[in-house]
Protein backbone atom coordinates (compact mmCIF):
# COMPACT_ATOMS: atom_id res chain seq x y z
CA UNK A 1 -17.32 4.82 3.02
CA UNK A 2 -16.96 7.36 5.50
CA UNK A 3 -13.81 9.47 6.79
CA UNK A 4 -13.72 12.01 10.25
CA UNK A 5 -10.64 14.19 10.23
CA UNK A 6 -10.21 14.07 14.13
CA UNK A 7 -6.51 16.23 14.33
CA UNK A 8 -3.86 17.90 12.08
CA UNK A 9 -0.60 18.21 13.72
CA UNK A 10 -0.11 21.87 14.18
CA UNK A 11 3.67 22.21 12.91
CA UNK A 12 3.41 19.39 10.16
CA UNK A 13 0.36 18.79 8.03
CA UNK A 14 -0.07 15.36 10.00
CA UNK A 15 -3.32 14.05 10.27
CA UNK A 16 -5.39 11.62 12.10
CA UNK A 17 -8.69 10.68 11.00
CA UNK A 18 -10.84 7.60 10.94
CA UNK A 19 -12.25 5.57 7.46
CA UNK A 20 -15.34 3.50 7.38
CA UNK A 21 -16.64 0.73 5.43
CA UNK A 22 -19.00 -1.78 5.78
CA UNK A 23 -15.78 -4.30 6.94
CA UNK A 24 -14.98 -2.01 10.03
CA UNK A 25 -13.20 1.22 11.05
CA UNK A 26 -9.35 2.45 10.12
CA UNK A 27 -7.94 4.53 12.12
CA UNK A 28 -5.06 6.21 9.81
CA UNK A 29 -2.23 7.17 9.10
CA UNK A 30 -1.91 3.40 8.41
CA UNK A 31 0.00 0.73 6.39
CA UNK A 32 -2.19 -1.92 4.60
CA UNK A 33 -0.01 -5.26 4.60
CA UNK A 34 0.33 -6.56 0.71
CA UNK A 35 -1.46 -10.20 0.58
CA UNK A 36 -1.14 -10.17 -3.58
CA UNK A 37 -2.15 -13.31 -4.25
CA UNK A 38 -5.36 -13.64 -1.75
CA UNK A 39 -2.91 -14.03 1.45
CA UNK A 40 -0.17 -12.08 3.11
CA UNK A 41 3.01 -14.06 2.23
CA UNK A 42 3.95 -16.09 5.26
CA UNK A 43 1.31 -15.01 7.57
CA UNK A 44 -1.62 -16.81 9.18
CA UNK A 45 -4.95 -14.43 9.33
CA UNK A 46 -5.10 -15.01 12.87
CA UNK A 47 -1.33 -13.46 13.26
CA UNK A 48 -2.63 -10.43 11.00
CA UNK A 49 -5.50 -9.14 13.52
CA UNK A 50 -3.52 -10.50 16.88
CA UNK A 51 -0.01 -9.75 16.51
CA UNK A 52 0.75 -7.45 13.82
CA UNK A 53 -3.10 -5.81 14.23
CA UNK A 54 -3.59 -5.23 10.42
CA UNK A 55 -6.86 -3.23 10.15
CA UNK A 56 -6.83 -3.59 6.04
CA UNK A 57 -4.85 -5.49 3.65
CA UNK A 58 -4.52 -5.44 -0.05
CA UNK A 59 -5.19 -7.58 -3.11
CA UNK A 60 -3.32 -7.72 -6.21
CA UNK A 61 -6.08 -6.85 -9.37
CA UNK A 62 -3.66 -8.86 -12.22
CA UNK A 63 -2.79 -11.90 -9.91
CA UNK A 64 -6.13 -12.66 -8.93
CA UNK A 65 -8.07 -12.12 -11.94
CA UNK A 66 -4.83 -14.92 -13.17
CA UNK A 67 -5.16 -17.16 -10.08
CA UNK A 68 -7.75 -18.69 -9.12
CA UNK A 69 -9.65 -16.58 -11.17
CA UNK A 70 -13.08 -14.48 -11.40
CA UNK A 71 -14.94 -17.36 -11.57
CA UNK A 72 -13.36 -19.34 -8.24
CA UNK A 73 -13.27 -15.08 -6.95
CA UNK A 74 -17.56 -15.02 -7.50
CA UNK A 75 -18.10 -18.83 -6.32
CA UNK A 76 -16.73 -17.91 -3.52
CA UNK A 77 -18.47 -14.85 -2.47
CA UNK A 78 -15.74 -12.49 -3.33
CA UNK A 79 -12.27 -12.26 -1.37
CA UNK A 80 -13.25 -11.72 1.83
CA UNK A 81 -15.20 -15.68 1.81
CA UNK A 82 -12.34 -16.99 -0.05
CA UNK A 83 -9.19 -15.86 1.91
CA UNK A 84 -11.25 -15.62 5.67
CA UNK A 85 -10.49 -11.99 6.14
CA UNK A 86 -13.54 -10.13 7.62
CA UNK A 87 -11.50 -6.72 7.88
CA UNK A 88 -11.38 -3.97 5.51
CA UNK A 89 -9.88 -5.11 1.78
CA UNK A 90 -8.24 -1.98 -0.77
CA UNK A 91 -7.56 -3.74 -4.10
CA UNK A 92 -4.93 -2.04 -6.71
CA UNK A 93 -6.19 -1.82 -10.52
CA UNK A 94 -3.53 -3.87 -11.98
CA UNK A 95 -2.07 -0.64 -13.42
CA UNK A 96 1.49 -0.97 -12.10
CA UNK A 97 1.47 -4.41 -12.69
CA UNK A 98 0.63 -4.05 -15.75
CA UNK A 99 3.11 -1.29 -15.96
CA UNK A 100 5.85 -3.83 -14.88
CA UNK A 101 5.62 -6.10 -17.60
CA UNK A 102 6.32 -3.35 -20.05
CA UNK A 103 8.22 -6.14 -22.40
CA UNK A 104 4.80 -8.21 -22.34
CA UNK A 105 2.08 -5.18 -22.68
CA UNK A 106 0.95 -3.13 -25.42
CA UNK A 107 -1.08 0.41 -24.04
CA UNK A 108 -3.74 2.13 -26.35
CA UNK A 109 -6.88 4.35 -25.25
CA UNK A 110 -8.70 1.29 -25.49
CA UNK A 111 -6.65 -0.31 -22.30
CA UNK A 112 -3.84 -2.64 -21.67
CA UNK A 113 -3.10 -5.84 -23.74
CA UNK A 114 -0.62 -8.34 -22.07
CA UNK A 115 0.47 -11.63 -21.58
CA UNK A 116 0.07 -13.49 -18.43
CA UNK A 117 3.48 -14.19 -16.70
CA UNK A 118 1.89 -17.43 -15.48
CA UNK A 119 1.62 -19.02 -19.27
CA UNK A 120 1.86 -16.36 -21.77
CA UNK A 121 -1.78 -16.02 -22.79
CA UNK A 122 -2.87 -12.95 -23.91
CA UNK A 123 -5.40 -10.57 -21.88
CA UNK A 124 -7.09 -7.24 -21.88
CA UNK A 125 -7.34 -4.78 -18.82
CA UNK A 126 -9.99 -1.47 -20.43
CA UNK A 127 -11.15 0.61 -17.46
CA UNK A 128 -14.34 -0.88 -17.57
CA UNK A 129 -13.62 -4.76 -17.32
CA UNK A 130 -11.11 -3.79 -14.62
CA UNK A 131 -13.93 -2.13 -12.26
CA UNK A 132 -16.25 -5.18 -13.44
CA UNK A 133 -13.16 -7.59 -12.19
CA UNK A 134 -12.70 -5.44 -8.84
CA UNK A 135 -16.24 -5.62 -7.89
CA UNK A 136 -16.38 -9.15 -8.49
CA UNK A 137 -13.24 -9.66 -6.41
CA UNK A 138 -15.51 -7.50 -3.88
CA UNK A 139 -12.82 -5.50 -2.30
CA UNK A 140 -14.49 -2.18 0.18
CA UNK A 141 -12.02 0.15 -1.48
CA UNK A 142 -11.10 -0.20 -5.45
CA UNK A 143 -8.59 1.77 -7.75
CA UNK A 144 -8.73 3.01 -10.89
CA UNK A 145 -7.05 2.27 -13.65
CA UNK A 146 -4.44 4.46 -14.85
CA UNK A 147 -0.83 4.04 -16.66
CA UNK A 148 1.78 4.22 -13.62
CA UNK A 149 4.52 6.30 -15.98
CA UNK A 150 8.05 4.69 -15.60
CA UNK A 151 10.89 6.85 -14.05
CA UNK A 152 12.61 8.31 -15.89
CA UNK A 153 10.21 9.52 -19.00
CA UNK A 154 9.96 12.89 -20.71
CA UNK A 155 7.53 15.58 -19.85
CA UNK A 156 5.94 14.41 -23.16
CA UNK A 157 5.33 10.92 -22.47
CA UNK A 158 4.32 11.56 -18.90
CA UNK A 159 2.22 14.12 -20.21
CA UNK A 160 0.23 11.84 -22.45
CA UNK A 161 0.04 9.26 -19.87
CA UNK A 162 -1.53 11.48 -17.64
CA UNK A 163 -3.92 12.71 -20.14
CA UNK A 164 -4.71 9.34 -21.05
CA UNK A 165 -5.06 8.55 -17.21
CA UNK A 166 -7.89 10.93 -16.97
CA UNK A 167 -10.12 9.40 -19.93
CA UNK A 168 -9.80 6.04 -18.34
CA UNK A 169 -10.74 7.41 -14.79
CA UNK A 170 -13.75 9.06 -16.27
CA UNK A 171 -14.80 5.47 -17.91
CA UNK A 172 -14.28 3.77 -14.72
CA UNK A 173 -16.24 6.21 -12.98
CA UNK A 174 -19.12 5.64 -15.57
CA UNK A 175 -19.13 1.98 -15.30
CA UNK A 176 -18.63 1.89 -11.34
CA UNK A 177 -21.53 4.42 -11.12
CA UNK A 178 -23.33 2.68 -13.38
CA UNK A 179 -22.78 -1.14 -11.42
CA UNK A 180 -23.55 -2.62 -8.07
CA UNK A 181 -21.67 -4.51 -5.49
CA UNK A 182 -21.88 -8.09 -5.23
CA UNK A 183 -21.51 -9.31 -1.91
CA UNK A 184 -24.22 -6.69 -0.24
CA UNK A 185 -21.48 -4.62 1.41
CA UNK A 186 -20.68 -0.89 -0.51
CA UNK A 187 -17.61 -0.28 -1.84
CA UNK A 188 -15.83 2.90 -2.67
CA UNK A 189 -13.79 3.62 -5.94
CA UNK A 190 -10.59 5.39 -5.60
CA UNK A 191 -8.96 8.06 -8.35
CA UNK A 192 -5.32 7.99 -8.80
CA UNK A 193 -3.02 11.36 -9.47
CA UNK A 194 -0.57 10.74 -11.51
CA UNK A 195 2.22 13.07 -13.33
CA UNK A 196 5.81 11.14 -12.75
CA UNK A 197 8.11 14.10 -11.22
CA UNK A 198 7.17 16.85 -13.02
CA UNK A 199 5.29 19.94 -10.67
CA UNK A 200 3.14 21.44 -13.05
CA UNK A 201 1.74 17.91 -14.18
CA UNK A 202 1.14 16.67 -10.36
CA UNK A 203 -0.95 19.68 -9.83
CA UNK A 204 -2.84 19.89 -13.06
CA UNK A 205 -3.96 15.80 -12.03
CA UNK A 206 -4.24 16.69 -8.49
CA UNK A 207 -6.83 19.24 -9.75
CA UNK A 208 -8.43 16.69 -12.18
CA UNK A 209 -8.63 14.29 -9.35
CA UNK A 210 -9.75 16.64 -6.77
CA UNK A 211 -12.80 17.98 -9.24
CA UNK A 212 -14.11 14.47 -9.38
CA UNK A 213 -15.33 14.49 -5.49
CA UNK A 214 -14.49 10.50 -4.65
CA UNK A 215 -14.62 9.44 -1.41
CA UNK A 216 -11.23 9.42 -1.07
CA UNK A 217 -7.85 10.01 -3.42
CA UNK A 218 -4.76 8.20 -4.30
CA UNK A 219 -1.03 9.29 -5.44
CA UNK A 220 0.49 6.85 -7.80
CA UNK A 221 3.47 6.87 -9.68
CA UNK A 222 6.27 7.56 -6.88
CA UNK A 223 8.48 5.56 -5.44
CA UNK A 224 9.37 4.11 -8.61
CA UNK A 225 12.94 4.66 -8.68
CA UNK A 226 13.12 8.76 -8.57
CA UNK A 227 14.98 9.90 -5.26
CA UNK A 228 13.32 10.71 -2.41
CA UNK A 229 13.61 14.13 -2.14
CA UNK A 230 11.76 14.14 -5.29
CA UNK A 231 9.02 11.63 -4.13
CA UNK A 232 8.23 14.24 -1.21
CA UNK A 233 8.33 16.80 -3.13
CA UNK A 234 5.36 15.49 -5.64
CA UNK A 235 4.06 14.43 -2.59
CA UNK A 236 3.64 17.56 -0.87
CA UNK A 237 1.88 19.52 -4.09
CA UNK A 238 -0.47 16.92 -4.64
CA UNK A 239 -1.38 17.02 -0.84
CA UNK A 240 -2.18 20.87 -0.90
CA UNK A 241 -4.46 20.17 -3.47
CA UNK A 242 -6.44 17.29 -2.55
CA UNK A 243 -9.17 17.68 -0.28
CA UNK A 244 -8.64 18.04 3.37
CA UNK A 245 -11.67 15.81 4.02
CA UNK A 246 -11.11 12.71 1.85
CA UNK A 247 -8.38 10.03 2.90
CA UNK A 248 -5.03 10.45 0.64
CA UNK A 249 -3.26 7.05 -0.27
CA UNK A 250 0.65 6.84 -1.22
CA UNK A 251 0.48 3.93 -3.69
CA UNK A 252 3.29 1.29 -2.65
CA UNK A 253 5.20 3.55 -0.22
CA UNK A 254 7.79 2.19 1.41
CA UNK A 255 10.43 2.67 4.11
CA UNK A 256 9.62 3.31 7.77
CA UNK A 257 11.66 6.84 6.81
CA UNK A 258 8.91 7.41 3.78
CA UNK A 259 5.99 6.76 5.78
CA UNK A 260 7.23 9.04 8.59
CA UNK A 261 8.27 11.59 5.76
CA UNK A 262 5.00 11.31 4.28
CA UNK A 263 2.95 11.01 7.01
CA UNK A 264 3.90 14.39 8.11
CA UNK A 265 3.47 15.95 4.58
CA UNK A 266 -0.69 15.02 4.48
CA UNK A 267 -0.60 11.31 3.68
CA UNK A 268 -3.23 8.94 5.80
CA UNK A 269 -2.78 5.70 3.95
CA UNK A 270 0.17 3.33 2.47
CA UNK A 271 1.43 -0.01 1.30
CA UNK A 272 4.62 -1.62 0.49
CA UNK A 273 6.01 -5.34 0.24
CA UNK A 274 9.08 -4.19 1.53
CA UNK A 275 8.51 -5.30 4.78
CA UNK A 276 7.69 -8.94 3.65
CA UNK A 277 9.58 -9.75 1.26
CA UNK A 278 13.00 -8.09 3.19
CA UNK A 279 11.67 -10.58 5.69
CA UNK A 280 12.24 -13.11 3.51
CA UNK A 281 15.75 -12.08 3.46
CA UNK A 282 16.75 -11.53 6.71
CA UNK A 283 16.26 -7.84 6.78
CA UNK A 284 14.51 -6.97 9.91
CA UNK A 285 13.59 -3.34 10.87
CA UNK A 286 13.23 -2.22 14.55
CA UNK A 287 12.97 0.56 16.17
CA UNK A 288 16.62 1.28 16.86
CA UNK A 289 17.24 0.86 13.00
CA UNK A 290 17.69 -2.58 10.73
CA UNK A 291 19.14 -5.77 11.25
CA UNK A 292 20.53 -8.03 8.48
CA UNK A 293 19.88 -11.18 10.42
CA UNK A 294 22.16 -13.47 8.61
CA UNK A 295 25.38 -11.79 10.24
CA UNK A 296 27.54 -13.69 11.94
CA UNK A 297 27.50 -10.76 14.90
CA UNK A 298 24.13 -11.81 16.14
CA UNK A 299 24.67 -15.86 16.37
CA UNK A 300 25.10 -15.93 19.63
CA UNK A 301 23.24 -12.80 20.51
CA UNK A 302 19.97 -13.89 23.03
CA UNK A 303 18.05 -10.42 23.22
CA UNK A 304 14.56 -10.16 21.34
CA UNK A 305 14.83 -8.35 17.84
CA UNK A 306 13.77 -5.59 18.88
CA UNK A 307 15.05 -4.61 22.17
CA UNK A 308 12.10 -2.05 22.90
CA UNK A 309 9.53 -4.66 23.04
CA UNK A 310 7.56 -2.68 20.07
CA UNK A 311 6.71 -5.68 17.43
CA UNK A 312 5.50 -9.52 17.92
CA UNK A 313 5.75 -9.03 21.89
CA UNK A 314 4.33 -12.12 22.46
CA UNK A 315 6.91 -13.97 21.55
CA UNK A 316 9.78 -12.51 21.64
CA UNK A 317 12.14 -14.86 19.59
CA UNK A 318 15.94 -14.23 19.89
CA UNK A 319 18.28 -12.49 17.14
CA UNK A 320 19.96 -16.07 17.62
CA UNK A 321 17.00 -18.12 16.99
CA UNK A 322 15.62 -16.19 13.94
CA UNK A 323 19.41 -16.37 12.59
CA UNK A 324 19.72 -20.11 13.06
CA UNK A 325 16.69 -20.60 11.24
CA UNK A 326 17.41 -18.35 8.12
CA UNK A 327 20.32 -19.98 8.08
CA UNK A 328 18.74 -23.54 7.68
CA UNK A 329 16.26 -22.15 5.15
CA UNK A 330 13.44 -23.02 7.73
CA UNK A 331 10.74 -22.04 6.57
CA UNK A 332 9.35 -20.93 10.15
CA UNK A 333 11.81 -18.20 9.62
CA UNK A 334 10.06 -16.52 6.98
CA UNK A 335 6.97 -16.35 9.00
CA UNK A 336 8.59 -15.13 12.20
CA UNK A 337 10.36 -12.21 9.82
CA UNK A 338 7.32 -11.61 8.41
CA UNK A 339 4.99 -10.82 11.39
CA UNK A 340 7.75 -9.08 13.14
CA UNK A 341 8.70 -6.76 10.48
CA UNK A 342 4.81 -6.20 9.66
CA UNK A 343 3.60 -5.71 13.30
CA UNK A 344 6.76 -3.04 13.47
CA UNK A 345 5.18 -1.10 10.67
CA UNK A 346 1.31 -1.19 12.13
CA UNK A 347 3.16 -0.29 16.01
CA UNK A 348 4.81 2.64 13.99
CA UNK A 349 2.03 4.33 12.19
CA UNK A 350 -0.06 3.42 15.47
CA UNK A 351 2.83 5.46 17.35
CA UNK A 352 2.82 8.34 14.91
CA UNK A 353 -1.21 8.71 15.54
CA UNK A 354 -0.33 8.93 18.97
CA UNK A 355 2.17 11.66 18.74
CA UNK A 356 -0.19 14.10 16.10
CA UNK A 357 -2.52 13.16 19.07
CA UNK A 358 -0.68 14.57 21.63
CA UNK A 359 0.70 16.95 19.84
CA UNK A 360 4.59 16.03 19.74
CA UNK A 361 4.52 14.60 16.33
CA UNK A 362 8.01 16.33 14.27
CA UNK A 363 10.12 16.02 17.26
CA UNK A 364 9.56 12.45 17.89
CA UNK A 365 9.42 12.07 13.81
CA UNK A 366 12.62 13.56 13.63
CA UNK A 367 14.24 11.16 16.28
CA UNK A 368 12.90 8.43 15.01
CA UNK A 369 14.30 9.42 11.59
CA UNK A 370 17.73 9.34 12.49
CA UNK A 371 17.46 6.18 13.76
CA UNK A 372 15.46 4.15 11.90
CA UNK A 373 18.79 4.83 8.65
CA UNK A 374 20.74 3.13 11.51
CA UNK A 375 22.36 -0.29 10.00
CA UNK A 376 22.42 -2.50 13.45
């Protein structure tokens, strides 16, 4: 994997810059749509590169290793055969996953034991088994595994989690380094900082991280129920410490308003499911702020969703429409909601590139801001 840093923004730390793998080129900042289970919820492949013009999506480490399985995952040539995606692939470690099912799991320095949510058996993620099951998977970009620390924990624990973070990264650097790929395509293994809120813990594993000279870096461990303010603020120490030349990925980050945030504090890459599975609910973000779908105000309201024309242009459905078929449980609507909401979040990382470009980046961040908190 390669990355070019083309442009910082001159009165933010916005950058632009391009990554690439053997899959193709991604231009960043960008959002990577969240297909967990092999697909994007609700959404053809062909929609993905036409209308919402994904240039990467992610797969989910614990689901697929459950379902189908590494054995369907190798038959099939890794995920790329198997789901028909010929783009760039980032898959997550498992780690928060993991991390979720903290009534199910057991942590040690050995790794994670847990029981499947599918039929209770009983599994075990080790640093080393985990880079094994992401290069049989075959994604271009994988994670390591770490112990995403829940919000709120001491200094202590989060301390010790980080610690223990480290030792598994340096395993999963010795077996990566130590493995091939699969599929005959490279792929590049990811690091992940991680230090809950607390400063001096973000920049001692922002250090760690930094010293190991990946190809690229992620932040983990935000955006797990700590506000905001505090999310940018980790966000922003860990950015003046990772390398300027290596991509910087905001694990599972979030809102339009955090990837705008973020963006303009360092940050090239992010994911979320919040734009699918709102979808799934009606929620609808546009660029004059969000639309709950199901309210009666729009029934007989014939404009397109989003009255600038700046996601799924092509076809334009009606607030009406989309209503009428939430509203009947069709399952059409979930798909329309889907694409729309994801080809809003691809048009507004696209649109930020363009402003760092042209060098009007915070005041059109700062507009867009204030409206995107707008409830329609």
């Amino acid at each position: 994997m390669k990355f070019t840093l083309l442009k910082t923004d001159t009165e933010t730390k916005a950058r632009v810059g391009l990554v690439e793998t053997d899959h193709g080129v991604i231009e960043t900042p960008i959002f990577m749509p969240v297909g967990t289970a092999a697909t994007v919820k609700a959404v053809h492949q062909r929609e993905l590169k036409e209308d919402i013009k994904a240039q990467i999506i992610l797969g989910n480490t614990y689901h697929l290793y459950l379902r189908p399985g590494l054995e369907v995952m190798e038959k099939a040539g890794g995920l790329h055969k198997f789901n028909g995606w010929d783009r760039p692939i980032l898959t997550d470690s498992g780690g928060y996953q993991v991390f979720s099912l903290s009534a199910q799991r057991k942590l040690n320095e050995q790794g994670a034991m847990f029981k499947s949510h599918i039929d209770g058996s009983k599994h075990l993620f080790t640093p080393e088994n985990v880079m094994d099951t992401q290069r049989i998977i075959g994604a271009d970009i994988i994670m390591a595994f770490d112990e995403c620390a829940p919000h709120p924990c001491d200094h202590k624990y989060a301390k010790n989690s980080m610690e223990m973070t480290h030792r598994w990264l340096d395993r999963c650097i010795e077996r990566f380094d130590t493995t091939e790929p699969k599929y005959g395509y490279s792929q590049t293994l990811f690091p992940i900082v991680q230090g809950s809120v607390y400063k001096d813990l973000r920049i001692k594993s922002a250090e760690v991280i930094a010293s190991k000279n990946r190809e690229g870096n992620a932040i983990g461990g935000l955006s797990v129920g700590e506000p905001a303010e505090e999310m940018y603020e980790m966000t922003e120490v860990v950015c003046g410490i990772l390398p300027t030349d290596k991509p910087r990925y905001l694990m599972g980050v979030g809102t339009p308003i955090n990837i705008l945030e973020s963006i303009a504090l360092g940050v090239d890459m992010f994911d979320c499911v919040m734009p699918t599975r709102n979808a799934r609910h009606g929620l609808l973000f546009t660029s004059e702020g969000i639309i709950n779908i199901k309210n009666e105000k729009w029934k007989m309201d014939f404009s397109p969703v989003d009255p600038n024309g700046t996601a799924y242009v092509d076809h334009q459905y009606t607030k009406a429409y989309l209503r009428h078929l939430l509203i009947c449980n069709e399952l059409l609507a979930a798909q329309i909601a889907s694409v729309h909401n994801l080809a809003f979040y691809l048009w507004l990382v696209k649109e930020a590139r363009l402003q760092i470009q042209a060098g009007t980046f915070l005041t059109w961040k700062n507009m867009m801001v204030k409206k995107l908190g707008t409830r329609l």
